[in-house]
PDB file of N, CA and C in Angstrom:
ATOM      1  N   UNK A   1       0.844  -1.187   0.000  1.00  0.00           N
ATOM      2  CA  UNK A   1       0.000   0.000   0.000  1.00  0.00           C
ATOM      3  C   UNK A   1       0.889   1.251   0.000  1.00  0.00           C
ATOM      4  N   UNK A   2       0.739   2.271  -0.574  1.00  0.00           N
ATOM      5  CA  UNK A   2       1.340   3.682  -0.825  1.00  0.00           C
ATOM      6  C   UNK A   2       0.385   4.831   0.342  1.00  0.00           C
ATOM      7  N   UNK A   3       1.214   5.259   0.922  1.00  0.00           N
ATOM      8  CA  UNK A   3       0.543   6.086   2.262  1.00  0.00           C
ATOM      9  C   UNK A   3       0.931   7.654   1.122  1.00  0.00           C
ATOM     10  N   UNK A   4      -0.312   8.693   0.906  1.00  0.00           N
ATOM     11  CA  UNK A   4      -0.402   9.370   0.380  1.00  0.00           C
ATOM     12  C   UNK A   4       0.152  10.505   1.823  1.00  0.00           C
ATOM     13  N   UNK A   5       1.269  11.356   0.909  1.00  0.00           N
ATOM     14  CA  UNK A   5       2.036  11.936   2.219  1.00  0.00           C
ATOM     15  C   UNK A   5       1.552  13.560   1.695  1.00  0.00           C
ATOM     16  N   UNK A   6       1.173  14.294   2.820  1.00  0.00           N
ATOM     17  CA  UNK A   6       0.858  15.392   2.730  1.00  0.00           C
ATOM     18  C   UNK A   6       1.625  16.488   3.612  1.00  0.00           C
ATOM     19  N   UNK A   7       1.720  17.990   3.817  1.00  0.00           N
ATOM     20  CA  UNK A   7       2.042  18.686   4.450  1.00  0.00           C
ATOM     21  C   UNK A   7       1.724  18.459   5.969  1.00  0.00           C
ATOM     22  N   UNK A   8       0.408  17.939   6.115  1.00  0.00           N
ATOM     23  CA  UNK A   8       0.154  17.918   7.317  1.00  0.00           C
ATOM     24  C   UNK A   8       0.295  16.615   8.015  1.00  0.00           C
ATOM     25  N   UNK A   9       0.871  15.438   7.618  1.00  0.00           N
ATOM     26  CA  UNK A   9       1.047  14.320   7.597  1.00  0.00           C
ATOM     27  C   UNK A   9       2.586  14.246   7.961  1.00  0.00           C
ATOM     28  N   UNK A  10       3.542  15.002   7.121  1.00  0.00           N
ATOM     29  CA  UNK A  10       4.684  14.562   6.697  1.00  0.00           C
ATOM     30  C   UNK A  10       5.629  14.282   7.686  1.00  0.00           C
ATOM     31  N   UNK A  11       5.348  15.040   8.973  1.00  0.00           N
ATOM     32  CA  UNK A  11       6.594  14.786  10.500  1.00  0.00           C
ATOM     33  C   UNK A  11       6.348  13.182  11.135  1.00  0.00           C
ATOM     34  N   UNK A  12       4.758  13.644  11.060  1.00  0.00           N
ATOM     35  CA  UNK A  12       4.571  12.215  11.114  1.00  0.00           C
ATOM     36  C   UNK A  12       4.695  10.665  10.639  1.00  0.00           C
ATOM     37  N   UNK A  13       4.567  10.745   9.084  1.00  0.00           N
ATOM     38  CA  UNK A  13       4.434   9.735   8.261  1.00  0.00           C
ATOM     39  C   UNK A  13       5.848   9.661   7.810  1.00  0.00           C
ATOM     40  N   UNK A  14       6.352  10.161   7.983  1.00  0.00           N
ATOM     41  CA  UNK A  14       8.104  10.399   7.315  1.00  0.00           C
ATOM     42  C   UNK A  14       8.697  10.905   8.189  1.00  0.00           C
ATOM     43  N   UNK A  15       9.324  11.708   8.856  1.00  0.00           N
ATOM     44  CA  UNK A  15      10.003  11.868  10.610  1.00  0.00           C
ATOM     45  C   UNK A  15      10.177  11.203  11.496  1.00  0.00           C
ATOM     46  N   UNK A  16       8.716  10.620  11.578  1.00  0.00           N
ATOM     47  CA  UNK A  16       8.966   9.847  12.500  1.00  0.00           C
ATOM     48  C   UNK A  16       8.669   8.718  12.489  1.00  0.00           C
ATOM     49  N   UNK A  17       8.780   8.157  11.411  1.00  0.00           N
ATOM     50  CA  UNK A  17       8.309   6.426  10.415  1.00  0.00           C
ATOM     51  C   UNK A  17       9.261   5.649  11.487  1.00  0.00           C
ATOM     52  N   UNK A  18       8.556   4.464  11.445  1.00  0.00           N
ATOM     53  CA  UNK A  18       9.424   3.768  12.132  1.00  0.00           C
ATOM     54  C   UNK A  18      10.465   3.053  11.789  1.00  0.00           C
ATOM     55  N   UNK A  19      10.535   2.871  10.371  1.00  0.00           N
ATOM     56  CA  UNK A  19      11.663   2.471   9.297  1.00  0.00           C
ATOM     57  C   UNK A  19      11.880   3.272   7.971  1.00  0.00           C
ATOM     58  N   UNK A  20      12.325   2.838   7.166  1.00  0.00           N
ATOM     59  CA  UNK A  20      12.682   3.729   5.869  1.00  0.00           C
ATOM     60  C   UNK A  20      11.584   3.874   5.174  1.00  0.00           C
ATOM     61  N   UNK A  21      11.617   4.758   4.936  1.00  0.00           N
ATOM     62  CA  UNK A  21      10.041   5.546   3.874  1.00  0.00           C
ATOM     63  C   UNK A  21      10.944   5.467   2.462  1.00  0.00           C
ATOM     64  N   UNK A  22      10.192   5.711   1.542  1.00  0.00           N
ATOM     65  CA  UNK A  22      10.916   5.751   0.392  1.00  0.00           C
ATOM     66  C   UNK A  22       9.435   6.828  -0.424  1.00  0.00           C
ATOM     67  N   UNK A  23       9.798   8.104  -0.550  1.00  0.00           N
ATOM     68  CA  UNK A  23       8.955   8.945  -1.003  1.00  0.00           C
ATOM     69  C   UNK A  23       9.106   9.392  -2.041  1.00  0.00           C
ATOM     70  N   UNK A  24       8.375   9.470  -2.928  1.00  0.00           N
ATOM     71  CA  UNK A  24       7.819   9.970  -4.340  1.00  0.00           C
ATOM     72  C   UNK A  24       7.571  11.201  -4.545  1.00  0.00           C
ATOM     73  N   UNK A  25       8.212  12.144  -5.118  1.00  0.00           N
ATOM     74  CA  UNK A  25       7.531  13.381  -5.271  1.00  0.00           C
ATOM     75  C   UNK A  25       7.290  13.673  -6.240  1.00  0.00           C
ATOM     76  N   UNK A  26       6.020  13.835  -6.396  1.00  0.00           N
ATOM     77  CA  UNK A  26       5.565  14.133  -8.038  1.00  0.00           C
ATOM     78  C   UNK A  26       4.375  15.096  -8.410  1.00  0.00           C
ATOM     79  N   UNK A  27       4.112  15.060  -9.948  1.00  0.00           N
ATOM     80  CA  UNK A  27       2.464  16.130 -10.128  1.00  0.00           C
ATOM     81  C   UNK A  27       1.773  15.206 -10.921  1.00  0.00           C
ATOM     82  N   UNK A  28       0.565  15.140 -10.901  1.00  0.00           N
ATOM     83  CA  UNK A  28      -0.479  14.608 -11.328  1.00  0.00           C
ATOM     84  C   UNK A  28      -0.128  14.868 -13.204  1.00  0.00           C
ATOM     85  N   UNK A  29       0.625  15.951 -13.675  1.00  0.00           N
ATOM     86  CA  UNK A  29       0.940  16.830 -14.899  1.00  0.00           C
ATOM     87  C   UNK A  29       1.908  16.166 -15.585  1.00  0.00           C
ATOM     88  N   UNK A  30       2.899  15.470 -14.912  1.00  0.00           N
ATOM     89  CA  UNK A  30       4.096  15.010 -15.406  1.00  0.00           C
ATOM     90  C   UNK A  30       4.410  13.605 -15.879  1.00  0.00           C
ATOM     91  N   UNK A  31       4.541  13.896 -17.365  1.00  0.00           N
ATOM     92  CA  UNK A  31       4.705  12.840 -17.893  1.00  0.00           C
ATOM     93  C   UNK A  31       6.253  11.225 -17.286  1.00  0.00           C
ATOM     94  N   UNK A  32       6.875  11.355 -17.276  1.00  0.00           N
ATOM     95  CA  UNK A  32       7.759  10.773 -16.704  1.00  0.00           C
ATOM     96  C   UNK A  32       7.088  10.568 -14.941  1.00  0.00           C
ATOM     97  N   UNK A  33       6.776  11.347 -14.101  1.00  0.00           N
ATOM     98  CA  UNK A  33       6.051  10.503 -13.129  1.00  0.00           C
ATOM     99  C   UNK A  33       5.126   9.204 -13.398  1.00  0.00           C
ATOM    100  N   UNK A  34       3.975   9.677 -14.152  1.00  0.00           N
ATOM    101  CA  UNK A  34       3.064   8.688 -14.713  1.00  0.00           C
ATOM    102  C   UNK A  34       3.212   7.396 -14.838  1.00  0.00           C
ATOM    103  N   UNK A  35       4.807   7.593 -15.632  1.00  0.00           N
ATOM    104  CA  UNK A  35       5.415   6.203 -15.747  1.00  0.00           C
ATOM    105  C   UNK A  35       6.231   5.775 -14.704  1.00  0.00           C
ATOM    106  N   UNK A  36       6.666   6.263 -13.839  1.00  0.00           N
ATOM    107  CA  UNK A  36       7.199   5.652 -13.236  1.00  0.00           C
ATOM    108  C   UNK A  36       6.372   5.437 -11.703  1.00  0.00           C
ATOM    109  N   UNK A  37       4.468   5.638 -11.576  1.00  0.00           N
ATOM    110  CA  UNK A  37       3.914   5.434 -11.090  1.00  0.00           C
ATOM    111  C   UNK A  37       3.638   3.517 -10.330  1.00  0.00           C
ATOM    112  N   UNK A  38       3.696   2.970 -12.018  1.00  0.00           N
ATOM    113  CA  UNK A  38       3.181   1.535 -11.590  1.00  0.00           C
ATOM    114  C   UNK A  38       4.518   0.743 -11.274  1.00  0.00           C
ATOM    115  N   UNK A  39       5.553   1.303 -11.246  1.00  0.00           N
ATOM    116  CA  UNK A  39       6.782   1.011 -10.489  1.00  0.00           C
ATOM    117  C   UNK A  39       6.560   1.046  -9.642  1.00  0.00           C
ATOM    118  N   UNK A  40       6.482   2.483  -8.932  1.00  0.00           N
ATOM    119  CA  UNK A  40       6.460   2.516  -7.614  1.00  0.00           C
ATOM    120  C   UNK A  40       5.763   1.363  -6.825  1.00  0.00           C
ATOM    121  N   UNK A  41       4.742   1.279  -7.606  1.00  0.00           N
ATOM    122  CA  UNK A  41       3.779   0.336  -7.084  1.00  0.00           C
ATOM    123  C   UNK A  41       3.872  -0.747  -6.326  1.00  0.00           C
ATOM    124  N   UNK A  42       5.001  -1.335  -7.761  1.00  0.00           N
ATOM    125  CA  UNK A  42       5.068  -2.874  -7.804  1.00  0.00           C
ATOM    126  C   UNK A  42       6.975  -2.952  -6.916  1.00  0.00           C
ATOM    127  N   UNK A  43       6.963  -1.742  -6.493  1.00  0.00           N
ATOM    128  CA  UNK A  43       8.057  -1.876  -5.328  1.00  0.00           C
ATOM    129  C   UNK A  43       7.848  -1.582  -4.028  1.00  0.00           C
ATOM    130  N   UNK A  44       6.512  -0.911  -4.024  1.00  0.00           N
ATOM    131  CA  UNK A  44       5.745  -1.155  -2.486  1.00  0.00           C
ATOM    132  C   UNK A  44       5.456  -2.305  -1.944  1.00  0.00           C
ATOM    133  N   UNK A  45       4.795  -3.179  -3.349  1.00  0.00           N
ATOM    134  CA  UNK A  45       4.660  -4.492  -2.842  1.00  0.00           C
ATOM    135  C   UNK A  45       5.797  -5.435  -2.579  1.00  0.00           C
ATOM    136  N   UNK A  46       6.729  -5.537  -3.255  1.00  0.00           N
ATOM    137  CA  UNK A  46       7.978  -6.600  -3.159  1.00  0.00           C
ATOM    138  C   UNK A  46       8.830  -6.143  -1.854  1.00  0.00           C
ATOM    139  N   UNK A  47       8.596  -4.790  -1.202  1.00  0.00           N
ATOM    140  CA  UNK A  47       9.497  -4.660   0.165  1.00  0.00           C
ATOM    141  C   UNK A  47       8.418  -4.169   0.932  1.00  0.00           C
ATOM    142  N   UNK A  48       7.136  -4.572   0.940  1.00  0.00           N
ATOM    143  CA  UNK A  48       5.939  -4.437   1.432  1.00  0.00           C
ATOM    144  C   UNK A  48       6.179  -5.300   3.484  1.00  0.00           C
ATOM    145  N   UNK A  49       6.641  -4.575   4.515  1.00  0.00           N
ATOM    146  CA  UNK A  49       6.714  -4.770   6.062  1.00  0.00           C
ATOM    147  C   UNK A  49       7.912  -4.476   6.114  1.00  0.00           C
ATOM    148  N   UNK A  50       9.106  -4.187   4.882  1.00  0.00           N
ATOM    149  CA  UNK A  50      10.284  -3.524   5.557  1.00  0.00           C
ATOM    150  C   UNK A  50      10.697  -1.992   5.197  1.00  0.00           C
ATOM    151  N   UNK A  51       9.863  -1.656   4.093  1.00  0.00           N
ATOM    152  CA  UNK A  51       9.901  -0.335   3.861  1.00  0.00           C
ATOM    153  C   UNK A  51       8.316   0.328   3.724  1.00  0.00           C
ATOM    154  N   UNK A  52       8.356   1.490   3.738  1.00  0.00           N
ATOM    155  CA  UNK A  52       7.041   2.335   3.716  1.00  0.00           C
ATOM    156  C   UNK A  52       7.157   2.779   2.125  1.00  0.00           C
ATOM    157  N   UNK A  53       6.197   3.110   1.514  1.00  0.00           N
ATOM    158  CA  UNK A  53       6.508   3.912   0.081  1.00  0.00           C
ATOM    159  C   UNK A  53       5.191   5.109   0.233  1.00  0.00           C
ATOM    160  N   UNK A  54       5.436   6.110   0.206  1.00  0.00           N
ATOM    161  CA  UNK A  54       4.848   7.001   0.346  1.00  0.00           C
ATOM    162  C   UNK A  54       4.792   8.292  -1.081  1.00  0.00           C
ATOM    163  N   UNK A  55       3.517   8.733  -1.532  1.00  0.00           N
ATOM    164  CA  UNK A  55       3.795   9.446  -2.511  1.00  0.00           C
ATOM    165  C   UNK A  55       3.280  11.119  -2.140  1.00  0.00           C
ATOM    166  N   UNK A  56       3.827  12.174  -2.482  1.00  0.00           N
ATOM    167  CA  UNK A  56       3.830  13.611  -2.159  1.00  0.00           C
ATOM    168  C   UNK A  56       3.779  14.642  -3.902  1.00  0.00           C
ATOM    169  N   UNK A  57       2.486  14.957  -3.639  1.00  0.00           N
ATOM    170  CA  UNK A  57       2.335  15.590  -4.980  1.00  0.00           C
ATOM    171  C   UNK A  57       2.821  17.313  -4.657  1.00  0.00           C
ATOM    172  N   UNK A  58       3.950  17.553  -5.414  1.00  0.00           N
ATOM    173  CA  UNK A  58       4.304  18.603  -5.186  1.00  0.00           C
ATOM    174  C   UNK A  58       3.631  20.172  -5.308  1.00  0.00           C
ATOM    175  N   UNK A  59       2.649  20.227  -6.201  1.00  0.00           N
ATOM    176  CA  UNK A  59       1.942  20.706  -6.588  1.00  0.00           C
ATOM    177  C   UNK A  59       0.924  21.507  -4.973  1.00  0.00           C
ATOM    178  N   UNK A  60       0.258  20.483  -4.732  1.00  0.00           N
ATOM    179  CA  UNK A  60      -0.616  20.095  -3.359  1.00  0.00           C
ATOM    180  C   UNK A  60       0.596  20.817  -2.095  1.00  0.00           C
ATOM    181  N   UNK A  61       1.693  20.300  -2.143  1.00  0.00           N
ATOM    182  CA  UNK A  61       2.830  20.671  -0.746  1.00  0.00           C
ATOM    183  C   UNK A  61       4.222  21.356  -1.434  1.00  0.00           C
ATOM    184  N   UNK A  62       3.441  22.224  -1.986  1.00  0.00           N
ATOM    185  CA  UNK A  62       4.743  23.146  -2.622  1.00  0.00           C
ATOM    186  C   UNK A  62       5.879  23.487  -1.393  1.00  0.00           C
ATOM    187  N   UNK A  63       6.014  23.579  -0.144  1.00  0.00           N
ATOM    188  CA  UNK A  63       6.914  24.052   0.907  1.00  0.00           C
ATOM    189  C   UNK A  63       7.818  23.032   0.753  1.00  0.00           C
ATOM    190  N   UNK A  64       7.469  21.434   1.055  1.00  0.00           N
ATOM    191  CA  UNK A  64       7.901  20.329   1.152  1.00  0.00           C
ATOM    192  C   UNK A  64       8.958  20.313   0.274  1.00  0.00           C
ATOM    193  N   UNK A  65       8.373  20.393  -1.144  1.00  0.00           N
ATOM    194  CA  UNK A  65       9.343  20.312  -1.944  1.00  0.00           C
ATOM    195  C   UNK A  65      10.197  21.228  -1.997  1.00  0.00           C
ATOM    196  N   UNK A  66       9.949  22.719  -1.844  1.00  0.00           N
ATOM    197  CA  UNK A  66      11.147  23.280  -1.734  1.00  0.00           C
ATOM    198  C   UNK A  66      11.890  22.955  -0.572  1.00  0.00           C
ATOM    199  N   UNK A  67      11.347  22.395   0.888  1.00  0.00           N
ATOM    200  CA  UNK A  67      12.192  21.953   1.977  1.00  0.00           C
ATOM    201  C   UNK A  67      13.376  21.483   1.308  1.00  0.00           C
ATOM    202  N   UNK A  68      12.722  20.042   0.479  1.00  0.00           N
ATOM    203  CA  UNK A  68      14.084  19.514   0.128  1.00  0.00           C
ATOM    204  C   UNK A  68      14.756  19.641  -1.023  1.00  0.00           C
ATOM    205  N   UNK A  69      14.439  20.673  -1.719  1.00  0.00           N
ATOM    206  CA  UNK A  69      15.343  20.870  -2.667  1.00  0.00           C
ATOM    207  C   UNK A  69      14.739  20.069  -3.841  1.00  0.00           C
ATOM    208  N   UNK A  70      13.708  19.401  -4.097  1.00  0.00           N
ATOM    209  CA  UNK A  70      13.190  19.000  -5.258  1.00  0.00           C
ATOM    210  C   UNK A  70      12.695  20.021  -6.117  1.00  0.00           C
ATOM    211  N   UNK A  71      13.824  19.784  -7.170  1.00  0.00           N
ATOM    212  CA  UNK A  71      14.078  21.120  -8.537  1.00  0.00           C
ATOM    213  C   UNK A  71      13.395  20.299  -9.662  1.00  0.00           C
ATOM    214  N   UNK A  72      13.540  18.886 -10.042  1.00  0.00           N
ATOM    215  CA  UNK A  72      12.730  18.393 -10.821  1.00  0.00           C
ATOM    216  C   UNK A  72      11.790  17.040 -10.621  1.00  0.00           C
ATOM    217  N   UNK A  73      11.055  16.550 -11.165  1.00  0.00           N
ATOM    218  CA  UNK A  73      10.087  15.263 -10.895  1.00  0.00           C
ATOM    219  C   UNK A  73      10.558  14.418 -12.111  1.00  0.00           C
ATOM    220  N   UNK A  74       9.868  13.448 -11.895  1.00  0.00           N
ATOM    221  CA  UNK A  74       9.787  12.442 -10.373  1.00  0.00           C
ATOM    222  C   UNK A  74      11.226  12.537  -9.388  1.00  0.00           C
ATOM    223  N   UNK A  75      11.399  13.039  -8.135  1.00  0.00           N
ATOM    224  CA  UNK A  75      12.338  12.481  -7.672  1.00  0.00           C
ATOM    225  C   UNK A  75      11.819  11.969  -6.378  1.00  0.00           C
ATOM    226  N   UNK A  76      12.604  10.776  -5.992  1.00  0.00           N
ATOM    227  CA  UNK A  76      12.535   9.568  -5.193  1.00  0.00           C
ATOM    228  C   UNK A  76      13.450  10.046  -4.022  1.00  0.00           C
ATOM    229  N   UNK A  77      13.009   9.737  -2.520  1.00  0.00           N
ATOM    230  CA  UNK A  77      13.721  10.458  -1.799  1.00  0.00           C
ATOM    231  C   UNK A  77      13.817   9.319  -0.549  1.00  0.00           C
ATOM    232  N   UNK A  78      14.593   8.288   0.024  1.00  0.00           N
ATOM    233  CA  UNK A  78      14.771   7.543   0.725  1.00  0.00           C
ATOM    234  C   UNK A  78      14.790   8.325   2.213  1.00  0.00           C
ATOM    235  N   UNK A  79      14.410   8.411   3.150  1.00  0.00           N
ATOM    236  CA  UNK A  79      14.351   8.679   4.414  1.00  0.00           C
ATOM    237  C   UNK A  79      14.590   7.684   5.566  1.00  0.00           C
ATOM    238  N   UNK A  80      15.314   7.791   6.378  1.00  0.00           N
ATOM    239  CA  UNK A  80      15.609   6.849   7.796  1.00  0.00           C
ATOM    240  C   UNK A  80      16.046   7.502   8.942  1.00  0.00           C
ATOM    241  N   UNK A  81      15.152   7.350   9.946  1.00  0.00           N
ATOM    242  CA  UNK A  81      15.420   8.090  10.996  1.00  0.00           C
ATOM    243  C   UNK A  81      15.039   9.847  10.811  1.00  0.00           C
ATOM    244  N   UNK A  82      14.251  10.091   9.934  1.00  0.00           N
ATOM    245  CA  UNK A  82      13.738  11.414  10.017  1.00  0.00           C
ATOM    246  C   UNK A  82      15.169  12.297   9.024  1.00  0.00           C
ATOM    247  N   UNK A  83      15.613  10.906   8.773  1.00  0.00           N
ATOM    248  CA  UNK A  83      16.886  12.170   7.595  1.00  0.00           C
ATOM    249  C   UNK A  83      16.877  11.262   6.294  1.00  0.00           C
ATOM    250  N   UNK A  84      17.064  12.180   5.283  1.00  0.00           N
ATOM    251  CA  UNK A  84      17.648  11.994   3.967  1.00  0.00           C
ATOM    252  C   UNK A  84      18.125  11.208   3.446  1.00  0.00           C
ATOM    253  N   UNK A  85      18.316   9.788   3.165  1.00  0.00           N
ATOM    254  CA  UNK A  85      19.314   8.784   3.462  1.00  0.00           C
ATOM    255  C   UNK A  85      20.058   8.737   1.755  1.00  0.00           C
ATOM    256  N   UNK A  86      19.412   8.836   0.766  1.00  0.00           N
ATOM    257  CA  UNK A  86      19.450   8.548  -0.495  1.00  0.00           C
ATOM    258  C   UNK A  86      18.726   9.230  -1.244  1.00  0.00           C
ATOM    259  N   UNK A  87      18.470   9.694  -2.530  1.00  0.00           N
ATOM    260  CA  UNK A  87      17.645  10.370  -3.330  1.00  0.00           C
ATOM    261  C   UNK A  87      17.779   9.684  -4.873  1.00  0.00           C
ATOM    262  N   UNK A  88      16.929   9.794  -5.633  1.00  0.00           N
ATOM    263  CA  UNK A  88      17.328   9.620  -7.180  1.00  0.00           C
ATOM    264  C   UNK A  88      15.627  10.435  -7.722  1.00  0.00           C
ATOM    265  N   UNK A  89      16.966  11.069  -9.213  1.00  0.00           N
ATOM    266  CA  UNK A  89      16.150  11.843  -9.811  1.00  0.00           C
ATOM    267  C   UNK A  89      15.557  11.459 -11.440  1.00  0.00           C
ATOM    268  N   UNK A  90      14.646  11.711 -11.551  1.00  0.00           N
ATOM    269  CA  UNK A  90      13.724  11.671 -13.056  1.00  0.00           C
ATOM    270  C   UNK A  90      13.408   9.890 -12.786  1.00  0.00           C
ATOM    271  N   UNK A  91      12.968   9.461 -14.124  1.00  0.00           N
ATOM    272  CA  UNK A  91      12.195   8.380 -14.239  1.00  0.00           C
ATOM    273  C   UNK A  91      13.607   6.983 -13.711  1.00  0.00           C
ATOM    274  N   UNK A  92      13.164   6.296 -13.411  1.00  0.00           N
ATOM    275  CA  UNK A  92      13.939   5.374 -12.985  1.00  0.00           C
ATOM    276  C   UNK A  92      13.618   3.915 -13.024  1.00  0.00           C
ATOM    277  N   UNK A  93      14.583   3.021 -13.142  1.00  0.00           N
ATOM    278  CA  UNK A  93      14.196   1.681 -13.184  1.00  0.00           C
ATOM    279  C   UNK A  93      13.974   0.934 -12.018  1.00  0.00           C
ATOM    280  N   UNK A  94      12.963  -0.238 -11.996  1.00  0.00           N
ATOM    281  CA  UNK A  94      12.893  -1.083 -10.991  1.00  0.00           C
ATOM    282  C   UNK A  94      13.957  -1.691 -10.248  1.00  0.00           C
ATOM    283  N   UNK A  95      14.556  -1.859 -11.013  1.00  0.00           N
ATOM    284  CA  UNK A  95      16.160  -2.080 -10.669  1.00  0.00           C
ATOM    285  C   UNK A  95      16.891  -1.022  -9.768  1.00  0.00           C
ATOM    286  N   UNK A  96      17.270  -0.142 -10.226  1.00  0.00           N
ATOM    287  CA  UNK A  96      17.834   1.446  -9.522  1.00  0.00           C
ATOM    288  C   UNK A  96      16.798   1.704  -8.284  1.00  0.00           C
ATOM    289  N   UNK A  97      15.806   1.422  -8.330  1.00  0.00           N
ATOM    290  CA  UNK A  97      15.164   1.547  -6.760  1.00  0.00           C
ATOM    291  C   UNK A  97      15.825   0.916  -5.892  1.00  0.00           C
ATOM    292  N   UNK A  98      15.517  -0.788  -6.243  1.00  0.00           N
ATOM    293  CA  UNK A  98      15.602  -1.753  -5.612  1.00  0.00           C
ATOM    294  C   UNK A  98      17.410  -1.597  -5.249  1.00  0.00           C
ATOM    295  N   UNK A  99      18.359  -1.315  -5.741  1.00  0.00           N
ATOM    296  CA  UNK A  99      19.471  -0.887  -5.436  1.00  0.00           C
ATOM    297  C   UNK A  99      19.185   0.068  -4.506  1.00  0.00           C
ATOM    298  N   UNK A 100      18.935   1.056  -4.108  1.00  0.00           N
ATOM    299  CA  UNK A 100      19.074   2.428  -3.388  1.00  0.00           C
ATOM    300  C   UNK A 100      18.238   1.566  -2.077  1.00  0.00           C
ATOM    301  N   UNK A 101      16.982   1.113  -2.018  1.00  0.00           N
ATOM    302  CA  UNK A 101      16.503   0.463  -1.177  1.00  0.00           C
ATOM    303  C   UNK A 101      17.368  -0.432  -0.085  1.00  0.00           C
ATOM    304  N   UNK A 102      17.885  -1.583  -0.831  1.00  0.00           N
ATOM    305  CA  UNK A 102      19.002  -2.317  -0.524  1.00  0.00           C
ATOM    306  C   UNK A 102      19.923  -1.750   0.442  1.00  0.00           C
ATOM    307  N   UNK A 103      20.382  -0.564  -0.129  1.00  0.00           N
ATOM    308  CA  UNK A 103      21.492   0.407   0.536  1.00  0.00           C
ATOM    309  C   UNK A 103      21.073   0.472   2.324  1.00  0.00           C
ATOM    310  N   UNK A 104      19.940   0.246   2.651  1.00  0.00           N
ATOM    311  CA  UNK A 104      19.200   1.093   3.652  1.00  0.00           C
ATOM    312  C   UNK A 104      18.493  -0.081   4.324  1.00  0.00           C
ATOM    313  N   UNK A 105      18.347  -1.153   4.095  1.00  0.00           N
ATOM    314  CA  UNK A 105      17.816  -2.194   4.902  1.00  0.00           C
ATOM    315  C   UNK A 105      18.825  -3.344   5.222  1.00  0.00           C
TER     316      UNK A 105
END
């Protein structure tokens, strides 16, 4: 399941997660998100009780994204312990997740 992460959510659902979140930031507008939507998906499910996957439409939490410095979409933003752990930017492979993931569990 993908926990839809919002401004008012985010200390909570990502700060203070109890393991690694792996967050999505994207717009409903953007072509390259789109696609790399049913990825995400199908990598929520395969590390589905050791990671969280959470998605943040930038659009909706414009602060957020400038918090962290997301200049373009899709970018993917690994979190542990309420910090930053990893990031990757634009469309990406199932593979290149599952690497960055790895890194962190």
């Amino acid at each position: 399941m993908i926990e839809k992460i919002t401004s008012e959510n985010f200390d909570e659902k990502v700060l203070r997660a109890e393991g690694p979140i792996l967050v999505d930031f994207y717009a409903d507008w953007c072509g390259p998100c789109k696609m790399l939507a049913p990825v995400v998906e199908v990598v929520a499910e395969e590390f589905s009780g050791r990671i969280t996957v959470g998605k943040l439409n930038i659009d909706e939490n414009a602060p957020l994204a400038d918090r962290y410095g997301v200049m373009s979409i899709p970018t993917l933003i690994v979190f542990r312990g309420g910090k930053e752990e990893n990031r990757l930017l634009g469309l990406q492979s199932k593979e290149a997740i599952h690497r960055v993931i790895q890194t962190i569990l």
